[in-house]
Structures are given as C-alpha cells and as structure tokens.
C-alpha atoms as a PDB file:
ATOM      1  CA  UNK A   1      66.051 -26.278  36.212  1.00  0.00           C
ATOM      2  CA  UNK A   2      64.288 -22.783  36.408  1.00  0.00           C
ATOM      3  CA  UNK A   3      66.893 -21.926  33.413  1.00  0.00           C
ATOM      4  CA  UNK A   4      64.964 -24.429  31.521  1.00  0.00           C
ATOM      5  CA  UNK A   5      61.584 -23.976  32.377  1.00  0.00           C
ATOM      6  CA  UNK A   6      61.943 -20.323  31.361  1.00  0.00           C
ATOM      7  CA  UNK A   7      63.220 -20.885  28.385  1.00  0.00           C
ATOM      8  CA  UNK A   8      60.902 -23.894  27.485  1.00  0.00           C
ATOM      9  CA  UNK A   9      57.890 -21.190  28.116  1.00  0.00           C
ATOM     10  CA  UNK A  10      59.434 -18.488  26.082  1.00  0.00           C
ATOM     11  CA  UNK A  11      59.558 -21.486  23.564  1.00  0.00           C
ATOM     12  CA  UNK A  12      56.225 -22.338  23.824  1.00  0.00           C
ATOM     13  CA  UNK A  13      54.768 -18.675  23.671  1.00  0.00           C
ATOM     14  CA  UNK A  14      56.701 -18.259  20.479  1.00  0.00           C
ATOM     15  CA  UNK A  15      54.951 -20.378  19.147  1.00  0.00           C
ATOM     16  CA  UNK A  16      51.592 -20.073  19.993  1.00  0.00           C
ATOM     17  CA  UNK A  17      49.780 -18.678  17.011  1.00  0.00           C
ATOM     18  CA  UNK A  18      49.071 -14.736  16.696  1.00  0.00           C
ATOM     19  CA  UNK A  19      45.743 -13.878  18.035  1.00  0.00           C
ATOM     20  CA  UNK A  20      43.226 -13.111  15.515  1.00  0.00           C
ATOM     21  CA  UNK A  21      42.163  -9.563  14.886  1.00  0.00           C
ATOM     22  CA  UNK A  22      38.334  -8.469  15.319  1.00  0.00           C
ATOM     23  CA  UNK A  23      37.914  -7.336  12.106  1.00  0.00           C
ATOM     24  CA  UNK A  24      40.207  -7.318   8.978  1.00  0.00           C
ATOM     25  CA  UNK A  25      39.120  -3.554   7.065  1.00  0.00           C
ATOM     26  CA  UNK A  26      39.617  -2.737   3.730  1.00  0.00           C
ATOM     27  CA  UNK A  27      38.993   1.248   2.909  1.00  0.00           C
ATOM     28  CA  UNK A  28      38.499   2.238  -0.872  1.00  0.00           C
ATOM     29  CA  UNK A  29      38.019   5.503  -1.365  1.00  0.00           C
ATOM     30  CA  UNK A  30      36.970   7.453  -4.062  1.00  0.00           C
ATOM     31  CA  UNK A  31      39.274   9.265  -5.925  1.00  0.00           C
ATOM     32  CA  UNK A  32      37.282   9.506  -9.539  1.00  0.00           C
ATOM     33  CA  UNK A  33      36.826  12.686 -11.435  1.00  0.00           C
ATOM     34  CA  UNK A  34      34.389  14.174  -8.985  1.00  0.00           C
ATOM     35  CA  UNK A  35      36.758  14.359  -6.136  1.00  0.00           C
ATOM     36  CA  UNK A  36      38.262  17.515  -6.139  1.00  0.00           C
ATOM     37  CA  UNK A  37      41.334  17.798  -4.275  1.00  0.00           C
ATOM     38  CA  UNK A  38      39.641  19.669  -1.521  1.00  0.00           C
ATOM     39  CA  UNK A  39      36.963  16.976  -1.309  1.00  0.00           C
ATOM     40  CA  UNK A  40      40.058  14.463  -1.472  1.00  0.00           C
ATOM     41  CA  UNK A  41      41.487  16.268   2.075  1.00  0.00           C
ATOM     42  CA  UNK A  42      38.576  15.994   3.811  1.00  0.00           C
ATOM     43  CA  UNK A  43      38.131  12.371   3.088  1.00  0.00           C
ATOM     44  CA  UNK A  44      41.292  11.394   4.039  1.00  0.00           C
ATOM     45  CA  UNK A  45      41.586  13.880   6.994  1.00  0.00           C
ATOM     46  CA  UNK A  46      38.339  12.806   7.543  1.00  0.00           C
ATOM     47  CA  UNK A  47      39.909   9.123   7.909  1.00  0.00           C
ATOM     48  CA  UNK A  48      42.914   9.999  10.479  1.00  0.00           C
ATOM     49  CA  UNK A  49      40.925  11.985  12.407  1.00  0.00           C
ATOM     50  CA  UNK A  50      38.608   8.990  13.127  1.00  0.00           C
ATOM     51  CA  UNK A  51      41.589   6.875  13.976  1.00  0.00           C
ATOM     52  CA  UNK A  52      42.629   9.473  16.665  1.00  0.00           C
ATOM     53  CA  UNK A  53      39.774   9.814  18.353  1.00  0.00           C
ATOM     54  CA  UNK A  54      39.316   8.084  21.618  1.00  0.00           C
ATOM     55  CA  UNK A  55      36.045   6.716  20.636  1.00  0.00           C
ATOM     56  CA  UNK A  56      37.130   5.010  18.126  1.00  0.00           C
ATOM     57  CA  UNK A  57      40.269   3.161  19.825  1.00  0.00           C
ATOM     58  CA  UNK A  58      39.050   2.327  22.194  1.00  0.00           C
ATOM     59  CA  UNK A  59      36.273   0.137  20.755  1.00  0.00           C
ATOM     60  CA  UNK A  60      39.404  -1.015  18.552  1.00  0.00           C
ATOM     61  CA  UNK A  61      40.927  -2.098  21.895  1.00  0.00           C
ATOM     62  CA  UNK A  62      37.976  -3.466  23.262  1.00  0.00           C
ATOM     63  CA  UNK A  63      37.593  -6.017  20.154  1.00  0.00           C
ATOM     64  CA  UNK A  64      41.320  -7.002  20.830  1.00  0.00           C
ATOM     65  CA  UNK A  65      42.731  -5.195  17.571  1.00  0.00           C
ATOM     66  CA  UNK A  66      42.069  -4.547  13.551  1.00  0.00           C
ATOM     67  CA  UNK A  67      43.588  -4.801  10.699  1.00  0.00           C
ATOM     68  CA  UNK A  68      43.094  -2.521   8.106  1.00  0.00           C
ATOM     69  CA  UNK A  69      43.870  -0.942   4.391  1.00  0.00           C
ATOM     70  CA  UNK A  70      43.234   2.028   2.166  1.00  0.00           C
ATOM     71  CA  UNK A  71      43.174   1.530  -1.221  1.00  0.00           C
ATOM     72  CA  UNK A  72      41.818   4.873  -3.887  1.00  0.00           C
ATOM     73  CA  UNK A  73      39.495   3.478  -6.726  1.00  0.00           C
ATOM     74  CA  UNK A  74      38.676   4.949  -9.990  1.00  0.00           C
ATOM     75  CA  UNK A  75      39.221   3.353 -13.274  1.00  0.00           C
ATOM     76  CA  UNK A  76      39.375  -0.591 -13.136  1.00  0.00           C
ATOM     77  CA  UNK A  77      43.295  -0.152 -14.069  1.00  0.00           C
ATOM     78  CA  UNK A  78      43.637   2.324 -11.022  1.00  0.00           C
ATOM     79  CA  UNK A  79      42.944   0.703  -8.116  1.00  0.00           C
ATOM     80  CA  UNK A  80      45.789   1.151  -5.809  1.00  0.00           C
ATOM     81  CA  UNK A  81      46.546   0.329  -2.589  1.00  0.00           C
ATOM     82  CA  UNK A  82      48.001   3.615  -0.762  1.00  0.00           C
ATOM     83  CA  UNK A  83      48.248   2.676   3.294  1.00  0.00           C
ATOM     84  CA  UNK A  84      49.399  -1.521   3.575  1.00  0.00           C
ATOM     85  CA  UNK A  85      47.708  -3.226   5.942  1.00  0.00           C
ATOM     86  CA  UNK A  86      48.851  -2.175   9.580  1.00  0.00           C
ATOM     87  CA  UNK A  87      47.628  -3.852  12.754  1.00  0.00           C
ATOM     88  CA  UNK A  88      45.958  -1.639  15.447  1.00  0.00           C
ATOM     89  CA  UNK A  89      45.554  -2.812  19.003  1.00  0.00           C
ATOM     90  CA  UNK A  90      45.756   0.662  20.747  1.00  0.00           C
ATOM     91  CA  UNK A  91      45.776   4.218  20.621  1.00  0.00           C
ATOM     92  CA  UNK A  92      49.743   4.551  19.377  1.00  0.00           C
ATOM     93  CA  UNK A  93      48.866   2.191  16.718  1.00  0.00           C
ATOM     94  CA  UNK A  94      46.427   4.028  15.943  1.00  0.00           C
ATOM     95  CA  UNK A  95      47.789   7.491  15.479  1.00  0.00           C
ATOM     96  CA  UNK A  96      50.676   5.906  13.485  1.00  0.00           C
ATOM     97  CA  UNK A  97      48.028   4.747  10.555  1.00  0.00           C
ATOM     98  CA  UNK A  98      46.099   8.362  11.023  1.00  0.00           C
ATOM     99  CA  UNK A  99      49.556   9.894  10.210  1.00  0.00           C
ATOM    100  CA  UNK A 100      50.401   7.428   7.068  1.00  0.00           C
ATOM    101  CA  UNK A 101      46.821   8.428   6.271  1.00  0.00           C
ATOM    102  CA  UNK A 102      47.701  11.935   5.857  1.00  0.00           C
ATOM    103  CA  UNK A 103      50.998  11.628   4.359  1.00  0.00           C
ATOM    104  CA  UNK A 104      48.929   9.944   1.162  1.00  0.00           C
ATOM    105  CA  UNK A 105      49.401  11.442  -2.379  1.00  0.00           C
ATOM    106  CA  UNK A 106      46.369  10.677  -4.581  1.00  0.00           C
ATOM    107  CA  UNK A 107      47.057   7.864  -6.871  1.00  0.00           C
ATOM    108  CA  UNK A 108      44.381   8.785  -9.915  1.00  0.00           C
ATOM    109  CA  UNK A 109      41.339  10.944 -10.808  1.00  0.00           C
ATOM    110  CA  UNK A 110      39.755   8.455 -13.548  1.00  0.00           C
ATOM    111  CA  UNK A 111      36.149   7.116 -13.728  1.00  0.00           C
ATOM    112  CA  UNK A 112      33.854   5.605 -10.978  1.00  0.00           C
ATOM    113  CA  UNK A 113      34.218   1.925 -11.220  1.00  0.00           C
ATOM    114  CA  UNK A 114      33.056   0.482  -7.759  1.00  0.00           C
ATOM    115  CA  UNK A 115      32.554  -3.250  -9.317  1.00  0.00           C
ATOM    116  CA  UNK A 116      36.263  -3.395  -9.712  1.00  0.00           C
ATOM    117  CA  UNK A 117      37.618  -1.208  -6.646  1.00  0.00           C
ATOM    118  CA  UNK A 118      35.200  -4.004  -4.538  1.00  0.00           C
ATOM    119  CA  UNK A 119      36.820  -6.771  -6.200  1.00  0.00           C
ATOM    120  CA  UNK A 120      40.431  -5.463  -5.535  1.00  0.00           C
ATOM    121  CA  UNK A 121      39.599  -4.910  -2.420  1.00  0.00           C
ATOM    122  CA  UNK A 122      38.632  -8.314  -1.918  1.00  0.00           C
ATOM    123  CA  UNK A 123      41.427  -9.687  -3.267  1.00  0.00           C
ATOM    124  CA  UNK A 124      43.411  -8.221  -0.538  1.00  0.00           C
ATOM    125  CA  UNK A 125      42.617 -10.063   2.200  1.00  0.00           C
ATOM    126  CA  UNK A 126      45.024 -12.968   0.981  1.00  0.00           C
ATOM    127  CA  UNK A 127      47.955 -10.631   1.330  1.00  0.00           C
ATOM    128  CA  UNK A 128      46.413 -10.384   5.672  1.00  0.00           C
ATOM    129  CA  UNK A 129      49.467 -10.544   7.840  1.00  0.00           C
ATOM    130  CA  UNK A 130      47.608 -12.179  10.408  1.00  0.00           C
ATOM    131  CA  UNK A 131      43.989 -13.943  10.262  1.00  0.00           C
ATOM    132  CA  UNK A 132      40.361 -12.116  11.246  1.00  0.00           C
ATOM    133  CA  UNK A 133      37.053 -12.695  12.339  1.00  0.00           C
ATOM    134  CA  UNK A 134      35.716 -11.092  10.297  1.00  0.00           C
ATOM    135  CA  UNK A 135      36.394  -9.335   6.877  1.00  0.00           C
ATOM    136  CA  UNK A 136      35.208  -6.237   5.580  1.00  0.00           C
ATOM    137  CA  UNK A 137      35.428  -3.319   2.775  1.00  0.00           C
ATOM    138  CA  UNK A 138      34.209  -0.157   3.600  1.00  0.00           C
ATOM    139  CA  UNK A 139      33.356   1.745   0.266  1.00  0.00           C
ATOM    140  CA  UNK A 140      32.875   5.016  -0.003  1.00  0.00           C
ATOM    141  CA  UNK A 141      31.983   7.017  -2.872  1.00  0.00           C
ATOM    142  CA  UNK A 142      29.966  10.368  -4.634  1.00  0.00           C
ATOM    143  CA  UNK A 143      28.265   8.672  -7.343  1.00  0.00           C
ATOM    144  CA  UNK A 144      26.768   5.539  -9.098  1.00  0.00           C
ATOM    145  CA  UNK A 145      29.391   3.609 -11.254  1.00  0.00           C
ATOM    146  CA  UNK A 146      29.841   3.798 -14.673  1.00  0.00           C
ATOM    147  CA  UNK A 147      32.417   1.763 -15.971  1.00  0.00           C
ATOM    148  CA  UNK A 148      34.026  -1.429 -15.061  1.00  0.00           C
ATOM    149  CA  UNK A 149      32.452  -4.336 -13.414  1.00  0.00           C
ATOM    150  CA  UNK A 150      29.005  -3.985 -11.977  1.00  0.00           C
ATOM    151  CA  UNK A 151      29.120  -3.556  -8.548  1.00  0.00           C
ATOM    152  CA  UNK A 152      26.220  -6.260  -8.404  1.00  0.00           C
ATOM    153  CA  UNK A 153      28.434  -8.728  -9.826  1.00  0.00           C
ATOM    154  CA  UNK A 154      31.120  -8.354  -7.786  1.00  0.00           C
ATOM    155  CA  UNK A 155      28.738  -7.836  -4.184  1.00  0.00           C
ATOM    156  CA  UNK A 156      28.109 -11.396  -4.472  1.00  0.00           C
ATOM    157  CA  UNK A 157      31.232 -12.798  -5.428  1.00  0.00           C
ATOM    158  CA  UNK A 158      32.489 -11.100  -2.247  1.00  0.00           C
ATOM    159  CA  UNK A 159      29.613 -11.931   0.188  1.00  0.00           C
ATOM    160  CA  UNK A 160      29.885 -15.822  -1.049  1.00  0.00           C
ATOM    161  CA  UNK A 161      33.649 -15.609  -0.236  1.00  0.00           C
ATOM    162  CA  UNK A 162      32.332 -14.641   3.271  1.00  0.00           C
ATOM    163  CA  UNK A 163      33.051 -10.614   3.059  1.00  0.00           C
ATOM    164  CA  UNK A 164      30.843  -8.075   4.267  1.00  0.00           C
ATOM    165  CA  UNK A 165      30.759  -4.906   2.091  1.00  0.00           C
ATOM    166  CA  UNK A 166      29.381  -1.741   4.222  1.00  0.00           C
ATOM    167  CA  UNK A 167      28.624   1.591   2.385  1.00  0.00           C
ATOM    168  CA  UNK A 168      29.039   5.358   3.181  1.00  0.00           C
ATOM    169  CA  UNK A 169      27.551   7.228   0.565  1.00  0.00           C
ATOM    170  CA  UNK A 170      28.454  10.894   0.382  1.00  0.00           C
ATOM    171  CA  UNK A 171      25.253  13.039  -1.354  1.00  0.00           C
ATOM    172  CA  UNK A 172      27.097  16.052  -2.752  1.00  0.00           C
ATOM    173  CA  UNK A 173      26.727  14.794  -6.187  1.00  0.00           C
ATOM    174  CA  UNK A 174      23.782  12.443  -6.340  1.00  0.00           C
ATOM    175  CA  UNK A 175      20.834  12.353  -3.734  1.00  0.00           C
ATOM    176  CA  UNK A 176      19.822   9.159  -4.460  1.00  0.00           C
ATOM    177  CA  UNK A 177      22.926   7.309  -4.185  1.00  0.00           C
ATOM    178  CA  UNK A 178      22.170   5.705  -0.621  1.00  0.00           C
ATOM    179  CA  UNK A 179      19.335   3.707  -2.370  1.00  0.00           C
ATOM    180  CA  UNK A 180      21.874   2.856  -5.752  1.00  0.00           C
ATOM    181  CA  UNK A 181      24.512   1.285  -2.953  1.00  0.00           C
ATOM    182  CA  UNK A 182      21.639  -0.524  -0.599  1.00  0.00           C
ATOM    183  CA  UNK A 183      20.706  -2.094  -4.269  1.00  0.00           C
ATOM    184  CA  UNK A 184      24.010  -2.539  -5.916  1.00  0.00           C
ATOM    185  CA  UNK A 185      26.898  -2.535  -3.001  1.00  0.00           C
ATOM    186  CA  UNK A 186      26.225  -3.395  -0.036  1.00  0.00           C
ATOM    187  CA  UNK A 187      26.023  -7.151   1.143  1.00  0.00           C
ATOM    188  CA  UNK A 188      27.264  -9.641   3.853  1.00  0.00           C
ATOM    189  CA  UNK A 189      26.402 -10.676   7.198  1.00  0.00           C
ATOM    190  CA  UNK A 190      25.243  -7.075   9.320  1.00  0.00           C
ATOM    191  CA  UNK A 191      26.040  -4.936   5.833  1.00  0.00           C
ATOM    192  CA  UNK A 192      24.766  -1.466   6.551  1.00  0.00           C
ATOM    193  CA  UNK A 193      24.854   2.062   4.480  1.00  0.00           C
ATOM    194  CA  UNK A 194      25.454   5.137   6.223  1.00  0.00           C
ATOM    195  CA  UNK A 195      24.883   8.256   4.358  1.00  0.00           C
ATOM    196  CA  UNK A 196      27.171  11.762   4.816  1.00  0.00           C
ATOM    197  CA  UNK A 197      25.199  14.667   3.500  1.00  0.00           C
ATOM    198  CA  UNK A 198      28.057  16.242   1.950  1.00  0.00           C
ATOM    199  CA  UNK A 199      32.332  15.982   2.114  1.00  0.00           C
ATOM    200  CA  UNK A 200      32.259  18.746   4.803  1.00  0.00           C
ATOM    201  CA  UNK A 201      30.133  16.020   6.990  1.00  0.00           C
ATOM    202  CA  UNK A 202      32.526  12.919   6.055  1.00  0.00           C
ATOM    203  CA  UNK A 203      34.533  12.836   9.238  1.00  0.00           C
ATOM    204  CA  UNK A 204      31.607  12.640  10.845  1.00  0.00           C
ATOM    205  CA  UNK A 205      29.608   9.607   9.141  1.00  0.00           C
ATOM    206  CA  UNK A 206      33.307   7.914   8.538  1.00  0.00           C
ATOM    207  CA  UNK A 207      33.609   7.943  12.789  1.00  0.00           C
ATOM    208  CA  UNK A 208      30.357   6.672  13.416  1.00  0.00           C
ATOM    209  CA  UNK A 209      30.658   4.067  10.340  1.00  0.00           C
ATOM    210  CA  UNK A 210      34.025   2.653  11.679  1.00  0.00           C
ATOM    211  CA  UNK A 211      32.912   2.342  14.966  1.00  0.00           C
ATOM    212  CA  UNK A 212      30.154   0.515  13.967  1.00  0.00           C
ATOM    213  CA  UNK A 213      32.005  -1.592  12.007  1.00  0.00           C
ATOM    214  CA  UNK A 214      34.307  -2.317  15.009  1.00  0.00           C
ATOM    215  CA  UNK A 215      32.098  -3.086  17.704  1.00  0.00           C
ATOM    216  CA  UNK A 216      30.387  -6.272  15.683  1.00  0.00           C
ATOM    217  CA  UNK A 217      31.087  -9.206  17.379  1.00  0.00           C
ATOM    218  CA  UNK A 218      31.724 -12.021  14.384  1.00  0.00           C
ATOM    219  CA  UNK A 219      31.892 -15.279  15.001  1.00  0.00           C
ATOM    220  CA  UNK A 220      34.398 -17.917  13.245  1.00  0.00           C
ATOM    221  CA  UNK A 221      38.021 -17.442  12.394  1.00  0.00           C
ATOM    222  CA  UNK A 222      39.286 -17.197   8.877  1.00  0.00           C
ATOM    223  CA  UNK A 223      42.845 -16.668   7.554  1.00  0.00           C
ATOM    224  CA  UNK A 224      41.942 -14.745   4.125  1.00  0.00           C
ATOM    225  CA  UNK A 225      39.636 -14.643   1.419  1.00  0.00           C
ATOM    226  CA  UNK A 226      40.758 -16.467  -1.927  1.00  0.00           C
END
C-alpha cells in the first residue's frame, strides 16, 4: 500500500507543471562596426561577471529563477543567437551561463540595426523552454540605428505583445544616445534606461541593470510571445 502511494505521488509530481520563471531575458548586444574587439570583451566579460556575482544570484534565487538569452545584433540579416536560453535558479546555474558567455565568438561586425535585433529578440520567446512572468529584452548598444527597421516600429509591436524592452546605453560614441533610446527603444510595463559612461564602465551598469531587471515583481503568467 505504501508501494503505491509512493509511486502514485512521484506520479503526480511528474506531472505537475514546471514552475514559471520570474523573468524570461533576452540580451542583444551590440556587435556593429563600432565595437572593437576590445570593446566586444568587456561587454561580454562584462556579462559573466554579473552572473557570478553574489548580488546578482541571489536576487535570481529570490525571484525563484530566470530564463535568459544572448543574441549579437548588427545588420538585420545578422542577428544571431550566441548563448540558447538556459534556466538559472542558483549560483551553479549561474556560473555555467557566465562561462558559455565567455566561450562566445563574435558572430558579425555589420551596421546598427536595433529595429530588427528588437524584433528577433522578440521572436524568441516562442522558442521559451518553460513559461515566465514576465518577458524582457535588454538592449544594449553605442549608437543610434541606421539601417533596418525603426526601432519605434518595432518598440510597440513588442510592448503590445506584452514585452518590456529596457535599455543600457553605453556613451563612448554618442552622448546623447540615452535620450535617442528613452524616445525610440525603450517601452513596456517598468521600462527603464540605464546609461554606462563608457565600455570600461559596462560591467558595472550591466550588474546594476540586471538586477534591476530581476527583482520586479510581474504579475500574470504567460507561456511566450507570438
């Protein structure tokens, strides 16, 4: 009788459905013209260093988990997706992505197309292995775009699929470029820019930006955008 109880109870837990993730992450980075591969280090050291630092994880484990992406962005035919998605619910998790991170070769060095990288980011979120509360893409770039679609366009076909976009603009290039994504990028329920004064400040504004991103509470449940 206990036999069967056990078993009927692993049964059961099988198959309950996966919980949800917090917060379902896409990262698209800029790899355009301007990124020299010094600047493209730091970003993406920049990146795994966030994901090992305690700070970080362990708002990650206090939303119950993420899911999250990189994808490098520069001309509309060379978007491509570089780390898969990868669940994170703790610190060994965690260190895993920073090291895939790392292990990235850059995928292009075209133009600065943002409209499209934000619409292939989107996109992604119907390949989620598991569903989110909320869904996000995190752009980050060194200049305004100039070829492709315009960001505009594709900021609110994303925020009326339900998709925040948050910005981290990096200065080195343009000063202004904080305003150009509050006006052209940015969009969705708590959207925010943060601004890194140059690439040698990235890890820095990337921490504080993913954190940030982590710690919002969203509400309803959704399996994926379409």
């Amino acid at each position: 009788m206990r036999l069967a109880a056990a078993s009927f109870l692993v049964t059961f837990a099988a198959a309950l459905p996966a919980p949800a993730a917090s917060v379902a992450l896409v990262l698209a980075i800029d790899v355009s013209e301007s990124v020299s591969v010094e600047r493209y280090k730091l970003q993406h050291d920049g990146i795994a260093r966030a994901f090992e630092t305690p700070t970080l994880t362990d708002a990650i484990e206090a939303a119950g988990g993420i899911e999250t992406l990189v994808l490098e962005w520069s001309d509309p035919d060379k978007v491509r997706v570089t780390v898969d998605w990868t669940a994170i619910h703790n610190r060994g998790a965690a260190t895993a992505f920073a090291t895939a991170v790392r292990a990235t070769k850059r995928s292009s060095a075209g133009l600065t197309a943002i409209g499209s990288a934000m619409l292939a980011a989107g996109a992604a979120f119907a390949h989620l292995p598991e569903p989110a509360a909320h869904l996000v893409i995190d752009v980050s770039g060194d200049g305004m775009a100039n070829f492709g679609v315009p960001p505009v366009t594709a900021r609110d076909e994303l925020v009326g699929r339900g998709i925040t976009i948050n910005g981290l603009a990096i200065l080195s290039e343009e000063p202004w470029l904080a305003d150009y994504y509050q006006n052209n990028v940015v969009g969705g329920p708590a959207a925010f820019v943060l601004v890194a004064e140059s690439y040698d400040s990235f890890a820095e504004a990337i921490l504080r930006k993913l954190v940030q991103e982590v710690a919002a509470r969203p509400g309803a449940v959704v399996a994926g955008a379409r």
